[in-house]
Protein backbone atom coordinates (compact mmCIF):
# COMPACT_ATOMS: atom_id res chain seq x y z
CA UNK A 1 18.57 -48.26 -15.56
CA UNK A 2 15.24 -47.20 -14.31
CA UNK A 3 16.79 -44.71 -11.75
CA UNK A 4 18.71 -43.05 -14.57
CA UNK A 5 15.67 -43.18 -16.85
CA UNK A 6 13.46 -41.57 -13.41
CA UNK A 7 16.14 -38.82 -12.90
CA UNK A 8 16.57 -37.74 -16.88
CA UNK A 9 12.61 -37.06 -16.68
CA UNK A 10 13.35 -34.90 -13.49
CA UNK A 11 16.31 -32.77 -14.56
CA UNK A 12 14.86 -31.40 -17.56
CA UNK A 13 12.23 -29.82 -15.69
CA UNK A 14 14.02 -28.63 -12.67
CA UNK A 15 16.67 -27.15 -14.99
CA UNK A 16 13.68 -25.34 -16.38
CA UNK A 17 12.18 -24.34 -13.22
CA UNK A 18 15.84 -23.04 -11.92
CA UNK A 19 16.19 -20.82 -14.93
CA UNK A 20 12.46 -19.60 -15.00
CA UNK A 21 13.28 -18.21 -11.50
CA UNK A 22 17.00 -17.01 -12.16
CA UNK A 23 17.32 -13.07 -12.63
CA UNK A 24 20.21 -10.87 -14.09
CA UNK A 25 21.41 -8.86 -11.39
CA UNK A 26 20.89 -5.49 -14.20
CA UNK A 27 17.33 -6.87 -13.96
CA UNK A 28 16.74 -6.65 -10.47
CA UNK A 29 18.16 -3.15 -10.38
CA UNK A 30 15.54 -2.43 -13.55
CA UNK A 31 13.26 -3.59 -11.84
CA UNK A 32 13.38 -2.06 -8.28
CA UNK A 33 14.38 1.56 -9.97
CA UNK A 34 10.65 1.66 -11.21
CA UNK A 35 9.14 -0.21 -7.82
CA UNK A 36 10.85 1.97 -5.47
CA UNK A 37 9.80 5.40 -6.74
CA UNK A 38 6.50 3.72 -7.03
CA UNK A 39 6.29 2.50 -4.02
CA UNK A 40 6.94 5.80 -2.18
CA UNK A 41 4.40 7.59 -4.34
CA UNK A 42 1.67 4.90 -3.08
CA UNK A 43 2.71 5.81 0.53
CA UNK A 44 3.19 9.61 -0.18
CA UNK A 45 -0.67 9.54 -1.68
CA UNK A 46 -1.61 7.09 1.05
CA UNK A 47 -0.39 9.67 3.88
CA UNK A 48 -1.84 12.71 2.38
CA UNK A 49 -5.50 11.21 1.57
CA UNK A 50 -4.84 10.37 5.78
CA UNK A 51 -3.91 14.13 6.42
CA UNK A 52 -7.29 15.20 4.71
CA UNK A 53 -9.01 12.66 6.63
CA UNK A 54 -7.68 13.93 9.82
CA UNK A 55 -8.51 17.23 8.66
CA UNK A 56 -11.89 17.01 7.87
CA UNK A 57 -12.80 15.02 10.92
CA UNK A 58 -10.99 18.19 12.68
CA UNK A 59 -12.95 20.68 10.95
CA UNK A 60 -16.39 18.39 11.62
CA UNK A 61 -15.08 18.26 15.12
CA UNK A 62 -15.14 22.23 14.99
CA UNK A 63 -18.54 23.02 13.37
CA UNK A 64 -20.52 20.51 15.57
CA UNK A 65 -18.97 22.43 18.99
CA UNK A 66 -19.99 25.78 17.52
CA UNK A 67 -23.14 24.20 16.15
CA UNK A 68 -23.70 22.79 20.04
CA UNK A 69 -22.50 26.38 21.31
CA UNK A 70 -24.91 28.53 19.37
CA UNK A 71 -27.72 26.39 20.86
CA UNK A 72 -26.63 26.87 24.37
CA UNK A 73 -26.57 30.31 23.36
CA UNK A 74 -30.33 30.30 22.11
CA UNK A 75 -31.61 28.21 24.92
CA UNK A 76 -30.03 30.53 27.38
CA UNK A 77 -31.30 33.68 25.47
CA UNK A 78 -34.75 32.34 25.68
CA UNK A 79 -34.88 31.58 29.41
């Protein structure tokens, strides 16, 4: 009798647990028609905050050459 009594006090829970975690399939779908589009703004946002990144690096890139150009310039006027 105490195995029956042992496995009563389990059941209830893990037929608890099992139906916390079950999920309607029109759920799911609910669910990944908002986290899709979501998701591909994050990444959209993600890849264009990289592009300006690159970009200004580029255009750093460019201003210190002509900044190091105009001084050769200078030194070599001044010789």
């Amino acid at each position: 009798m105490e195995k029956v009594s042992h496995l009563e006090k389990i059941v209830i829970p893990l037929v608890q647990m099992v139906q916390m975690f079950y999920c309607d399939i029109d759920e799911i779908r609910e669910a990944l028609k908002i986290q899709i589009p979501n998701q591909v703004a994050v990444e959209e946002k993600k890849g264009k905050e990289m592009e300006e990144a690159m970009e200004e690096e580029e255009e750093e890139e460019i201003a210190q050459i002509a900044i190091t150009e105009e001084e050769e310039q200078e030194e070599e006027e001044e010789e």
